[in-house]
PDB file of N, CA and C in Angstrom:
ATOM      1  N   UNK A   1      22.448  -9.158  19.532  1.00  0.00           N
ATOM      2  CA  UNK A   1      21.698  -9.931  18.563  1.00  0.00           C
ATOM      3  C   UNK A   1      21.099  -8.982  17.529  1.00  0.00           C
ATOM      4  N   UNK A   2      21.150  -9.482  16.287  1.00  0.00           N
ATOM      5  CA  UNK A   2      20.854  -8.333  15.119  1.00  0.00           C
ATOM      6  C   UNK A   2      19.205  -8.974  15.159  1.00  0.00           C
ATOM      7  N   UNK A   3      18.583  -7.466  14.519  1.00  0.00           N
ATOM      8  CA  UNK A   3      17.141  -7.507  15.195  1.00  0.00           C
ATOM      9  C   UNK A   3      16.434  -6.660  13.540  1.00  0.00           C
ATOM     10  N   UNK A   4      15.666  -6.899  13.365  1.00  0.00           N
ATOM     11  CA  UNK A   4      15.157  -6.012  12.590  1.00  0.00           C
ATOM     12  C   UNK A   4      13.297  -5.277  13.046  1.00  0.00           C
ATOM     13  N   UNK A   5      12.816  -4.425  13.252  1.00  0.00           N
ATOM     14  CA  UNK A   5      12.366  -3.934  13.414  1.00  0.00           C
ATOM     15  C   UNK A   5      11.400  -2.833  13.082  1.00  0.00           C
ATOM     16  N   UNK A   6       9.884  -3.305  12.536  1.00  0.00           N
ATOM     17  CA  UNK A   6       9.057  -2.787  11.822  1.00  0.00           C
ATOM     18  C   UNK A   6       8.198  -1.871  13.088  1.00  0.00           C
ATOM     19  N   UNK A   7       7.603  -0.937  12.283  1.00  0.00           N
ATOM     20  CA  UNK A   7       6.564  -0.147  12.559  1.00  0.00           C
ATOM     21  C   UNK A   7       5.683   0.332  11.641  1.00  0.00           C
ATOM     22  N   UNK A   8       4.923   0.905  12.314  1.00  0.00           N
ATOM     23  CA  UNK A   8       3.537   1.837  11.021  1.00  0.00           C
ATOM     24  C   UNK A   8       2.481   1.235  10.656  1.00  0.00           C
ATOM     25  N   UNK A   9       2.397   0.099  11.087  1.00  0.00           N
ATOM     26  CA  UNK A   9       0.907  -0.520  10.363  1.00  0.00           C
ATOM     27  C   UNK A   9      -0.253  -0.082  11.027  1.00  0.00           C
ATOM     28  N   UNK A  10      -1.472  -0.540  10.778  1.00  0.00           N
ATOM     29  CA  UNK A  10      -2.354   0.506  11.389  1.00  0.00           C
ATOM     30  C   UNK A  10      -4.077   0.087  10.237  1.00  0.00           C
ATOM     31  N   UNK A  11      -4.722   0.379  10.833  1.00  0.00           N
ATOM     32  CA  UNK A  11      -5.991   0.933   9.649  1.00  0.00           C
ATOM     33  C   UNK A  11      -6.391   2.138   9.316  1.00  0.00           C
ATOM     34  N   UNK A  12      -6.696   1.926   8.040  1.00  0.00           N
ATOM     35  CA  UNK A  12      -6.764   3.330   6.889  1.00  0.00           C
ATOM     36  C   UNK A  12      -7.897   2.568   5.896  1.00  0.00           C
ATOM     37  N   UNK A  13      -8.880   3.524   5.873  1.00  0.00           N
ATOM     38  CA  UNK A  13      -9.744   3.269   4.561  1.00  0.00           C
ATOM     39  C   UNK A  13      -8.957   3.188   2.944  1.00  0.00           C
ATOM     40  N   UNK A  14      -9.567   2.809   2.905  1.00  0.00           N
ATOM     41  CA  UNK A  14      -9.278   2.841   0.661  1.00  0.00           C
ATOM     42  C   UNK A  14      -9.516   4.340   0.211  1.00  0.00           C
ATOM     43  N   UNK A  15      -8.047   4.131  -0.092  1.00  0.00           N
ATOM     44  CA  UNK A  15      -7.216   5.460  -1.262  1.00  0.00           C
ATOM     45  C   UNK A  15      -6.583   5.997  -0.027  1.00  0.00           C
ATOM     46  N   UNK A  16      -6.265   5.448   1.544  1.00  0.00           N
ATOM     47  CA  UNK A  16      -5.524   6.011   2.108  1.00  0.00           C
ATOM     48  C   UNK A  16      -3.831   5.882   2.433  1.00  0.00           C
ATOM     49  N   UNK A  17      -3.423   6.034   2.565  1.00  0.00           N
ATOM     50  CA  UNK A  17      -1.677   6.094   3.024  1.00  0.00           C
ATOM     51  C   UNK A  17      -0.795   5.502   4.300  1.00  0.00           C
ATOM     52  N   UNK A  18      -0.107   4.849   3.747  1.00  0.00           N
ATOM     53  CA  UNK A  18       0.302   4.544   5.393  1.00  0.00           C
ATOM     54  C   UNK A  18       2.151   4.163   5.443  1.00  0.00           C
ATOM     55  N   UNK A  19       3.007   4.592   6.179  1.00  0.00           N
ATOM     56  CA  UNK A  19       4.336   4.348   5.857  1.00  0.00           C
ATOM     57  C   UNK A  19       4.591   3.326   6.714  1.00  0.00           C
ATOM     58  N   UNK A  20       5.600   2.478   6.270  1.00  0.00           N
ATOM     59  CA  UNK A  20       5.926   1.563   7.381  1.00  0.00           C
ATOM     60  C   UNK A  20       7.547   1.923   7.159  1.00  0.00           C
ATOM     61  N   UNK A  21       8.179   1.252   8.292  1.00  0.00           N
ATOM     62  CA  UNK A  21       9.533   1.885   8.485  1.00  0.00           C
ATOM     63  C   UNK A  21      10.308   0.070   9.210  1.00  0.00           C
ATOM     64  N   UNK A  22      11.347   0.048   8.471  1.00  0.00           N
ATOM     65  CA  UNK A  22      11.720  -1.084   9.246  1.00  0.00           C
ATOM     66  C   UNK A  22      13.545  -0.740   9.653  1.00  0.00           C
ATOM     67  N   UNK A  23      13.839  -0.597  11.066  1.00  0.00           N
ATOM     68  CA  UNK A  23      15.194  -0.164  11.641  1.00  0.00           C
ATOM     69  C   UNK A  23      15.970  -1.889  11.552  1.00  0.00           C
ATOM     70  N   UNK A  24      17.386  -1.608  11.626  1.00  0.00           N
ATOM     71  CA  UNK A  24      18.351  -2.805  11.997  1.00  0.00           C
ATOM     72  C   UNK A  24      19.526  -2.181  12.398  1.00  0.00           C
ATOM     73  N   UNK A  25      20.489  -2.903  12.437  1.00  0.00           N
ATOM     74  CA  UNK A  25      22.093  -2.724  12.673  1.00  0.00           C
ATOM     75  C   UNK A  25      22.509  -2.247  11.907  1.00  0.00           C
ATOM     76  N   UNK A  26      23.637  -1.277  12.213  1.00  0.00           N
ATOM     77  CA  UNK A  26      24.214  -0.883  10.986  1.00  0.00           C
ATOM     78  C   UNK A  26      25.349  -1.862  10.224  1.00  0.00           C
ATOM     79  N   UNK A  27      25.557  -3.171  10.608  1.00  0.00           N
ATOM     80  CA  UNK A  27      26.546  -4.416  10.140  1.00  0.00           C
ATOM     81  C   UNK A  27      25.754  -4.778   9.071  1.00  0.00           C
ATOM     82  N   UNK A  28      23.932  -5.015   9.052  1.00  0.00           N
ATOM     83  CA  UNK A  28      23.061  -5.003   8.299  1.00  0.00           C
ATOM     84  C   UNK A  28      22.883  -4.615   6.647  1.00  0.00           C
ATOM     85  N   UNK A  29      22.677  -3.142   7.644  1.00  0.00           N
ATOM     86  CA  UNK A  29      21.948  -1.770   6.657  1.00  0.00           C
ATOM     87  C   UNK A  29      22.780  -2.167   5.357  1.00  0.00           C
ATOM     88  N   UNK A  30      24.127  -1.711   6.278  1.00  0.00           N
ATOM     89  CA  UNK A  30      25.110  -1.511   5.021  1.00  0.00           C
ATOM     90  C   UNK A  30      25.489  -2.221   3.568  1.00  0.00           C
ATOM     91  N   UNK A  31      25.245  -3.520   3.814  1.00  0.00           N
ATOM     92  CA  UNK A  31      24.889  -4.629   2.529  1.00  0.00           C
ATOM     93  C   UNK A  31      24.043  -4.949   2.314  1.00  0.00           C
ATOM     94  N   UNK A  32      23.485  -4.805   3.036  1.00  0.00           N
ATOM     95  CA  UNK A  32      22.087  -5.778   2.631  1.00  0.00           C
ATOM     96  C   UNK A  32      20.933  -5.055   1.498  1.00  0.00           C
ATOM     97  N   UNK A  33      20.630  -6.323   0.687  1.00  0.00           N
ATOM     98  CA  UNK A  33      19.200  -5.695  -0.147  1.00  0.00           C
ATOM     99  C   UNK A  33      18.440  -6.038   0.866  1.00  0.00           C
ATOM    100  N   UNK A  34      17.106  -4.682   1.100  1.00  0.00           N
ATOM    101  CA  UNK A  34      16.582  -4.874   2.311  1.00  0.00           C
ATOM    102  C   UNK A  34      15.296  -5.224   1.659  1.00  0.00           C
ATOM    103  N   UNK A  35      14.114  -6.008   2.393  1.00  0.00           N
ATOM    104  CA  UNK A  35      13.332  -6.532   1.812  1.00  0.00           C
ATOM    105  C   UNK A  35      11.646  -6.181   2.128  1.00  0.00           C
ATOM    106  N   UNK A  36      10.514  -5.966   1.692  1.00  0.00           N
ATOM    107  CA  UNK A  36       9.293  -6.004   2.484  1.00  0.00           C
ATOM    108  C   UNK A  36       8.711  -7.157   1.779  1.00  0.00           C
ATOM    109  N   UNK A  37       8.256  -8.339   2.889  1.00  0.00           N
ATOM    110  CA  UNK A  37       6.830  -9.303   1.965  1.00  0.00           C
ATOM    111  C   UNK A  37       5.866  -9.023   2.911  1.00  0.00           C
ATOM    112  N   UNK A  38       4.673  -9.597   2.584  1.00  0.00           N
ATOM    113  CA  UNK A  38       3.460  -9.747   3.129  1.00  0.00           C
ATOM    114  C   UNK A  38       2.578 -10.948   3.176  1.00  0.00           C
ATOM    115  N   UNK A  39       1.679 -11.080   3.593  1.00  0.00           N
ATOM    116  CA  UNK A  39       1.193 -12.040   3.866  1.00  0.00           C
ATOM    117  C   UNK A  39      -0.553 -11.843   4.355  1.00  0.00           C
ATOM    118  N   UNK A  40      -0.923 -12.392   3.593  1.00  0.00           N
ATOM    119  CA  UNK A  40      -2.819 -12.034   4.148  1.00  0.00           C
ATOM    120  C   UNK A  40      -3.137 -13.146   4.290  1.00  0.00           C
ATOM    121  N   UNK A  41      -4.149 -13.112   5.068  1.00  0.00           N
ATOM    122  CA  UNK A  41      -4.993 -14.304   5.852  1.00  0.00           C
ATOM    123  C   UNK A  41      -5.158 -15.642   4.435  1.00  0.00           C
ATOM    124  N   UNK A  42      -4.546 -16.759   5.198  1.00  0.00           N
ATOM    125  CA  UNK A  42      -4.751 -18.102   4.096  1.00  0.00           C
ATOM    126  C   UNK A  42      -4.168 -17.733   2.930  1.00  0.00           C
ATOM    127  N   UNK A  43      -3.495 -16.854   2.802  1.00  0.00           N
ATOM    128  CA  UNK A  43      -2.534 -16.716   1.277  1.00  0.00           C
ATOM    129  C   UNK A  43      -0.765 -16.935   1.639  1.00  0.00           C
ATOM    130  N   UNK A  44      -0.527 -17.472   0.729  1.00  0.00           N
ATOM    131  CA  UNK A  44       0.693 -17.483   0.868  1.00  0.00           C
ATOM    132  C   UNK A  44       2.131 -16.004   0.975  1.00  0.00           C
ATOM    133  N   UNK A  45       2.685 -16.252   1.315  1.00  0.00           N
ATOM    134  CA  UNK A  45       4.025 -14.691   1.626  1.00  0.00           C
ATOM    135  C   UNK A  45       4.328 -14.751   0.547  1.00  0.00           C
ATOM    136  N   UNK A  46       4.318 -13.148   0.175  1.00  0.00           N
ATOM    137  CA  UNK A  46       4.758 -12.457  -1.098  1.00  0.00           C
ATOM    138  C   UNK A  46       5.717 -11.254  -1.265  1.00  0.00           C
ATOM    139  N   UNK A  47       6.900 -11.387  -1.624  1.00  0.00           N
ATOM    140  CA  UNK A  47       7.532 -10.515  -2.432  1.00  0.00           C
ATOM    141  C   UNK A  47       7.061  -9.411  -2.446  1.00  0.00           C
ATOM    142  N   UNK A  48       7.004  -7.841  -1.532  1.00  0.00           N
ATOM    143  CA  UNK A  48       5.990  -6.642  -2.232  1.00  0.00           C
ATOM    144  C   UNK A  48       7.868  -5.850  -2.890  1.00  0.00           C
ATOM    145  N   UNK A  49       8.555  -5.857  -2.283  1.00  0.00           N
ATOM    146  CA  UNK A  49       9.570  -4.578  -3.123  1.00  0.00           C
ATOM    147  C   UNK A  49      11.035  -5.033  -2.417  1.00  0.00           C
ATOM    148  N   UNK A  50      12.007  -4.342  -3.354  1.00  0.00           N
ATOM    149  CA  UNK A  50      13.482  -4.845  -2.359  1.00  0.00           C
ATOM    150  C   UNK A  50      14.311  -3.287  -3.048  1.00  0.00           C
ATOM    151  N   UNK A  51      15.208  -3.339  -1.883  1.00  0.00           N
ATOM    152  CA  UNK A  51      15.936  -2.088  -2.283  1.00  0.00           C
ATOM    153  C   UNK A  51      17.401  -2.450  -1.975  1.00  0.00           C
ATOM    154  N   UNK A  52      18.626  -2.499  -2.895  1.00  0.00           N
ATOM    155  CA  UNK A  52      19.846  -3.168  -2.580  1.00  0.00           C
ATOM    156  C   UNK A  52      20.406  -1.483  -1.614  1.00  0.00           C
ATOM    157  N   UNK A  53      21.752  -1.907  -1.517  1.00  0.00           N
ATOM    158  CA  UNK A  53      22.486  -1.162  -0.595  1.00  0.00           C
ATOM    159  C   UNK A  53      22.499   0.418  -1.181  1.00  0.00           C
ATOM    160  N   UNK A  54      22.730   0.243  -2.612  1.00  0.00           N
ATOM    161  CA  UNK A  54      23.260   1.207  -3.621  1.00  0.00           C
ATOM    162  C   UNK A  54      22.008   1.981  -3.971  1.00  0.00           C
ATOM    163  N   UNK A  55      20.375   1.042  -3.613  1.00  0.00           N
ATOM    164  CA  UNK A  55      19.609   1.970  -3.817  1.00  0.00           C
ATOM    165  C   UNK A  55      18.749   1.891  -5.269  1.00  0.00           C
ATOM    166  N   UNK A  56      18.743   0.926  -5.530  1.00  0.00           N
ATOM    167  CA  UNK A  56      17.946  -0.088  -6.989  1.00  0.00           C
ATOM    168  C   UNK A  56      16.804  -0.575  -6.191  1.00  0.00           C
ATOM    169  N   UNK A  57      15.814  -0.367  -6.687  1.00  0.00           N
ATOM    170  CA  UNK A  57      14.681  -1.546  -6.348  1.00  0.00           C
ATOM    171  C   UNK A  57      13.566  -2.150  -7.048  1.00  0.00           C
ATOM    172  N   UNK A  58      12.720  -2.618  -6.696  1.00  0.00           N
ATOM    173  CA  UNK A  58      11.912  -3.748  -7.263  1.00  0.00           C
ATOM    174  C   UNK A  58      10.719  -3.316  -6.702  1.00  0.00           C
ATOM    175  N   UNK A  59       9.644  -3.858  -7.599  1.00  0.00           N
ATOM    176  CA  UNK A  59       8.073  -3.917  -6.807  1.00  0.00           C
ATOM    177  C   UNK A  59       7.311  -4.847  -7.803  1.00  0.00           C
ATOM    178  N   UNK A  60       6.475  -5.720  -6.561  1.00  0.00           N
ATOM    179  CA  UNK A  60       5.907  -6.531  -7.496  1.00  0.00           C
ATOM    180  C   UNK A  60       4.316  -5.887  -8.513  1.00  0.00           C
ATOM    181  N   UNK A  61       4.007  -6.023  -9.246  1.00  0.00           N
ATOM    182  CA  UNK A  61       3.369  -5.349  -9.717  1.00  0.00           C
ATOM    183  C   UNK A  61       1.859  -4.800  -9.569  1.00  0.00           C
ATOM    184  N   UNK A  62       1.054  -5.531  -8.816  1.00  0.00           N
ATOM    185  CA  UNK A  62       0.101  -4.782  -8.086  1.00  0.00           C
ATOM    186  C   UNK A  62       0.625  -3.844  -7.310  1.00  0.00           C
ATOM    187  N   UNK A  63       1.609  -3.102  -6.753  1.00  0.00           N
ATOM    188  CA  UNK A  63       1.667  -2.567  -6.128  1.00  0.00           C
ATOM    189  C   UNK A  63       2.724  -1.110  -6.483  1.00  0.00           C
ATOM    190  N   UNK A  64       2.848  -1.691  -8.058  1.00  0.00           N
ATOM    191  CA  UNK A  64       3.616  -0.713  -9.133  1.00  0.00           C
ATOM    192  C   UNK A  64       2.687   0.933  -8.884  1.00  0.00           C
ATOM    193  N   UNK A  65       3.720   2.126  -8.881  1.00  0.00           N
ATOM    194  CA  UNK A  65       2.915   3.560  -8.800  1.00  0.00           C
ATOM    195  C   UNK A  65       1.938   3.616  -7.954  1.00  0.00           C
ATOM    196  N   UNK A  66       2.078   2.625  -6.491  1.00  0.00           N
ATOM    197  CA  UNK A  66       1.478   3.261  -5.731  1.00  0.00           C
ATOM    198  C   UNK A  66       1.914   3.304  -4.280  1.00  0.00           C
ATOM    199  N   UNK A  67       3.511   2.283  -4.441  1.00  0.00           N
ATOM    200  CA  UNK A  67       4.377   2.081  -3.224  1.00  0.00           C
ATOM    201  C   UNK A  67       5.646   2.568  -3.862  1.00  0.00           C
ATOM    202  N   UNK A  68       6.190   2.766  -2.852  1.00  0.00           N
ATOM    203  CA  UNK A  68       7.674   3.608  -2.641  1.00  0.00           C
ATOM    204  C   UNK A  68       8.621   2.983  -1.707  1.00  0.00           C
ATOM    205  N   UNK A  69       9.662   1.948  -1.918  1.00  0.00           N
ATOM    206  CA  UNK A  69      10.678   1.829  -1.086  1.00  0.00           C
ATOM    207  C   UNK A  69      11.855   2.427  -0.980  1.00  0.00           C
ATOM    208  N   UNK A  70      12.075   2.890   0.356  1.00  0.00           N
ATOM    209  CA  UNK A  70      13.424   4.058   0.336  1.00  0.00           C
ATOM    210  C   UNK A  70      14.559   3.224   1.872  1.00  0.00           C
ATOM    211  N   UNK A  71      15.222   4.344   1.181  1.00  0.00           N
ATOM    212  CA  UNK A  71      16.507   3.444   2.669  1.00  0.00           C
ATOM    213  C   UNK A  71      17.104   5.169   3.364  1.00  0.00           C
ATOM    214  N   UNK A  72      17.097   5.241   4.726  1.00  0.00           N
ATOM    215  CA  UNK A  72      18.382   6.617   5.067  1.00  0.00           C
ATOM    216  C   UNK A  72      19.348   5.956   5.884  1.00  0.00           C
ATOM    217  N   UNK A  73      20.089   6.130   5.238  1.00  0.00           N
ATOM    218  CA  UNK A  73      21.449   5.361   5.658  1.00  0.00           C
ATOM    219  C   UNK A  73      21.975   5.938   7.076  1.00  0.00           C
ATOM    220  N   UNK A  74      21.572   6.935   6.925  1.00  0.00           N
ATOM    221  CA  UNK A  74      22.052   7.741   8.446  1.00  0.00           C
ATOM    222  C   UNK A  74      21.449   7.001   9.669  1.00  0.00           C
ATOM    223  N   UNK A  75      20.232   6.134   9.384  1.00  0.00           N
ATOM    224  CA  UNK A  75      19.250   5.759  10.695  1.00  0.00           C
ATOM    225  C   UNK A  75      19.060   4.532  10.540  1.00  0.00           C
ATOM    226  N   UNK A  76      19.999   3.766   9.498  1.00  0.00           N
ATOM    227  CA  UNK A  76      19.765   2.391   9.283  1.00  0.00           C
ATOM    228  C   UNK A  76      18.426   2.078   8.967  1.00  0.00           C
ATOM    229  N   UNK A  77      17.811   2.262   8.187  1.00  0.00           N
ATOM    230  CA  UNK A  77      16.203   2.322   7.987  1.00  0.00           C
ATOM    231  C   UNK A  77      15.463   2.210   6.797  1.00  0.00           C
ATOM    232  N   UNK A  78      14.921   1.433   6.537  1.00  0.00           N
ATOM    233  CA  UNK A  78      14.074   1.073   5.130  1.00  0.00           C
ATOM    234  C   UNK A  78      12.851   1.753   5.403  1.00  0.00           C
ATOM    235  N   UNK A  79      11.673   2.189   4.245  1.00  0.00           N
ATOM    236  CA  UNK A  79      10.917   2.627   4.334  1.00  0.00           C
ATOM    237  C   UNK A  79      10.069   2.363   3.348  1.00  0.00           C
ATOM    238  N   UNK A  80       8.497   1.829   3.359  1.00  0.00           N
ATOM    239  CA  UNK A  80       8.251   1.443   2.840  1.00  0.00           C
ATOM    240  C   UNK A  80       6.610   2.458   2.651  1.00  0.00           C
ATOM    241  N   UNK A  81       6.539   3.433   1.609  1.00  0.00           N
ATOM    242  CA  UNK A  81       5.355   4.229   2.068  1.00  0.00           C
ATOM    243  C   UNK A  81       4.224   3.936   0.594  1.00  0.00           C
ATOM    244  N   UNK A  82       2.807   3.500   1.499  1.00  0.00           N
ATOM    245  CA  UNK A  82       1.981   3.223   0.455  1.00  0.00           C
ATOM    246  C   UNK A  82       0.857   4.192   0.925  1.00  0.00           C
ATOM    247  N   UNK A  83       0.485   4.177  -1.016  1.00  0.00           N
ATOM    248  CA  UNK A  83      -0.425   5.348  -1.184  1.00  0.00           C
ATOM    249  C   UNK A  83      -1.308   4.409  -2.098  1.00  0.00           C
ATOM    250  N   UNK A  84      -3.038   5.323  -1.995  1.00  0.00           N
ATOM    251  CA  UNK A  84      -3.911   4.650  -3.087  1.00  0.00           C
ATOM    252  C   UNK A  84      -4.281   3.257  -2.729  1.00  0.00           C
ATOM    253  N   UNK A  85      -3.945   2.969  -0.926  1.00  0.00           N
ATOM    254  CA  UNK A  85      -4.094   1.588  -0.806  1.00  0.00           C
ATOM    255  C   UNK A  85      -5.847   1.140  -0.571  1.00  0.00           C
ATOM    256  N   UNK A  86      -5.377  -0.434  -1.427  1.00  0.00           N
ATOM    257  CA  UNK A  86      -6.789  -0.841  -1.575  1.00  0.00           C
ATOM    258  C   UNK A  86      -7.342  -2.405  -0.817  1.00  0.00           C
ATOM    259  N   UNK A  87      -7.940  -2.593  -0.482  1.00  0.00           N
ATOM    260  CA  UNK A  87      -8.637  -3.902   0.883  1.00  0.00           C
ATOM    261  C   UNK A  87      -7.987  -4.932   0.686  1.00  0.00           C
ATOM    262  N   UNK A  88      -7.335  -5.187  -0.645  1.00  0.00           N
ATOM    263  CA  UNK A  88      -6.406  -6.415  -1.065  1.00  0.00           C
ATOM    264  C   UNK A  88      -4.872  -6.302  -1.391  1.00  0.00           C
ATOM    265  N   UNK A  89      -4.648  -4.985  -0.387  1.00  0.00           N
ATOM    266  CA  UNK A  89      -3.057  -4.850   0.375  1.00  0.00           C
ATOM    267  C   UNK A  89      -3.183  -4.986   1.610  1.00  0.00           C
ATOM    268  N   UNK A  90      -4.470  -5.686   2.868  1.00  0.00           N
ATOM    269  CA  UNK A  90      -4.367  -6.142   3.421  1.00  0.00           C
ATOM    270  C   UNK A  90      -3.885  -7.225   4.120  1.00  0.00           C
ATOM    271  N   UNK A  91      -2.750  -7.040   5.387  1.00  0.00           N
ATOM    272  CA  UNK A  91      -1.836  -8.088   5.408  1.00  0.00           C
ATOM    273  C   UNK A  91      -0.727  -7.620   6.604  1.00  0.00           C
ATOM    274  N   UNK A  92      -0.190  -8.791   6.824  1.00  0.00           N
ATOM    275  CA  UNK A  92       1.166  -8.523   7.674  1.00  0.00           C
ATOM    276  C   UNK A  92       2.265  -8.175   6.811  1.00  0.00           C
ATOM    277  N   UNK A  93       3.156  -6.942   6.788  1.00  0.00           N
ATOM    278  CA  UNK A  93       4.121  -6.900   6.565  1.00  0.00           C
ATOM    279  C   UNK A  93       5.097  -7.099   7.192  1.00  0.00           C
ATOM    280  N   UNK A  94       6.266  -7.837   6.501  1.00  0.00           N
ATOM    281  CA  UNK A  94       7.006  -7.891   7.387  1.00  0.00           C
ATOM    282  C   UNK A  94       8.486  -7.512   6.534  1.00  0.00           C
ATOM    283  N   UNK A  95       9.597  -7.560   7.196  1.00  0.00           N
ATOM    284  CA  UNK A  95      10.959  -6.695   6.442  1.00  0.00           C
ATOM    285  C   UNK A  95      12.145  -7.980   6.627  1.00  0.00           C
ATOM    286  N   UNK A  96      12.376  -8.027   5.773  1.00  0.00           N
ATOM    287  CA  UNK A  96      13.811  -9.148   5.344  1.00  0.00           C
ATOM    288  C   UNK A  96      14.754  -8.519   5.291  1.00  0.00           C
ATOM    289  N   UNK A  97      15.844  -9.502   5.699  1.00  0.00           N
ATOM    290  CA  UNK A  97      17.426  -9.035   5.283  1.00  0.00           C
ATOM    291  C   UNK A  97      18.528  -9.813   5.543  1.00  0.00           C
ATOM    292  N   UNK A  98      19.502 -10.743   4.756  1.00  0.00           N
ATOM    293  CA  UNK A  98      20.111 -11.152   5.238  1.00  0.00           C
ATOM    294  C   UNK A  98      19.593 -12.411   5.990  1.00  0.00           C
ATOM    295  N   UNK A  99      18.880 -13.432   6.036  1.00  0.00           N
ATOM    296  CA  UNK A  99      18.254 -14.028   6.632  1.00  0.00           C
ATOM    297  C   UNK A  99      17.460 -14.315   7.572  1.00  0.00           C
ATOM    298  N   UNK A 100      17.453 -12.661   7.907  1.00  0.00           N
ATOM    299  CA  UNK A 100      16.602 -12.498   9.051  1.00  0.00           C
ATOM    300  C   UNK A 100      15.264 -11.848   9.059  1.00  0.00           C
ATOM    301  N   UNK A 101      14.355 -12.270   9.688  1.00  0.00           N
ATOM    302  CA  UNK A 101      13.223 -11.809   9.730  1.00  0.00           C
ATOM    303  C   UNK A 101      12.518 -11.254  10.611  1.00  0.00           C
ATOM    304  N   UNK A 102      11.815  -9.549  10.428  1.00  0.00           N
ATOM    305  CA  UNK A 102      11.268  -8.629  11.433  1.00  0.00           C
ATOM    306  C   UNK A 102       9.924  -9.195  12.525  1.00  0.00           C
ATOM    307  N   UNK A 103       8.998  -8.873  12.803  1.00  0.00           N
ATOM    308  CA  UNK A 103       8.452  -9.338  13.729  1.00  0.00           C
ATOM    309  C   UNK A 103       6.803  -8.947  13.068  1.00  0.00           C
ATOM    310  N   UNK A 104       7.237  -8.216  12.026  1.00  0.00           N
ATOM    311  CA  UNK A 104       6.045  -7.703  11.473  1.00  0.00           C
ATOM    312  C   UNK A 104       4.756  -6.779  11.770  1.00  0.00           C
ATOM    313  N   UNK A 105       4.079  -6.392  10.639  1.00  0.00           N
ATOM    314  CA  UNK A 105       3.505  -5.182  11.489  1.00  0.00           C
ATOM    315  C   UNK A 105       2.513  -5.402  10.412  1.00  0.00           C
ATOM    316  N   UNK A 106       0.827  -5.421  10.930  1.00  0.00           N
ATOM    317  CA  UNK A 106      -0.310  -5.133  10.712  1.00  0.00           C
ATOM    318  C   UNK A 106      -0.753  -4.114   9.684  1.00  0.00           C
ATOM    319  N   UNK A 107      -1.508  -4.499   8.363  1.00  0.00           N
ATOM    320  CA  UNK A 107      -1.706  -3.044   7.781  1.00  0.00           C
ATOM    321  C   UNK A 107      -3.009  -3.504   7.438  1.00  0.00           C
ATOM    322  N   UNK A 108      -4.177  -2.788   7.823  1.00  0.00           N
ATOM    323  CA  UNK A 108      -5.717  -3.420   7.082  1.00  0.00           C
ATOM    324  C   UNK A 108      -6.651  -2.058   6.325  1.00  0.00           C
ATOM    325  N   UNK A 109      -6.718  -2.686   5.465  1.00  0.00           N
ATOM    326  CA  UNK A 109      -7.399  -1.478   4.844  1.00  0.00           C
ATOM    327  C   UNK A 109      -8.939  -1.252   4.593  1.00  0.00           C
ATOM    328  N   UNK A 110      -9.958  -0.858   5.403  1.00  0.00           N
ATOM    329  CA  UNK A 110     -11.121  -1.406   4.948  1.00  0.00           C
ATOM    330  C   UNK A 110     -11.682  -0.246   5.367  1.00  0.00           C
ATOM    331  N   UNK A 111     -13.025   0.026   4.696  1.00  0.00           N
ATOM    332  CA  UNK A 111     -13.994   1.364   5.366  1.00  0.00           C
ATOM    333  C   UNK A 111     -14.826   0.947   6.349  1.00  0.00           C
TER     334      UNK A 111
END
């Protein structure tokens, strides 16, 4: 069963860093634009960045120059590393692909 698979969330004060990493199949990796949304308490799921196979991506714009989505093809693996984060990138992330959806992973940012 194809699985996708987040890690890295965690708490970090404001202006701190935190990578999240999401693994799958390599039947996956290989086409797929891979995806991160999020989701905070009583708000609706949002779009944060997408990265196609070839390595193009997207970010929605709060989160422009201060997130980074990457892929290593060798480990089947998206990567999603934020910097400069602030109390209202608090949220579940979670990783898309292909219709499938990760299990998600915790990121809270508060002092």
């Amino acid at each position: 069963q194809v699985q996708l698979v987040e890690s890295g969330g965690g708490l970090v004060q404001p202006g701190g860093s935190l990578r999240l990493s999401c693994v799958t199949s390599r039947s996956i990796f290989s086409i797929a634009t891979m995806a991160w949304h999020r989701q905070a308490p009583g708000k609706q799921r949002e779009l944060v960045s997408t990265i196609t196979a070839r390595g193009t991506t997207t970010y929605r714009d709060s989160v422009k120059g201060r997130f980074t989505i990457s892929r290593d093809n060798a480990k089947n693996t998206v990567y999603l590393q934020m910097n400069s984060l602030k109390p209202e990138d608090t949220a579940v992330y979670s990783c898309y692909a292909n219709g499938l959806w990760g299990q998600g992973t915790q990121v809270t940012v508060s002092s």
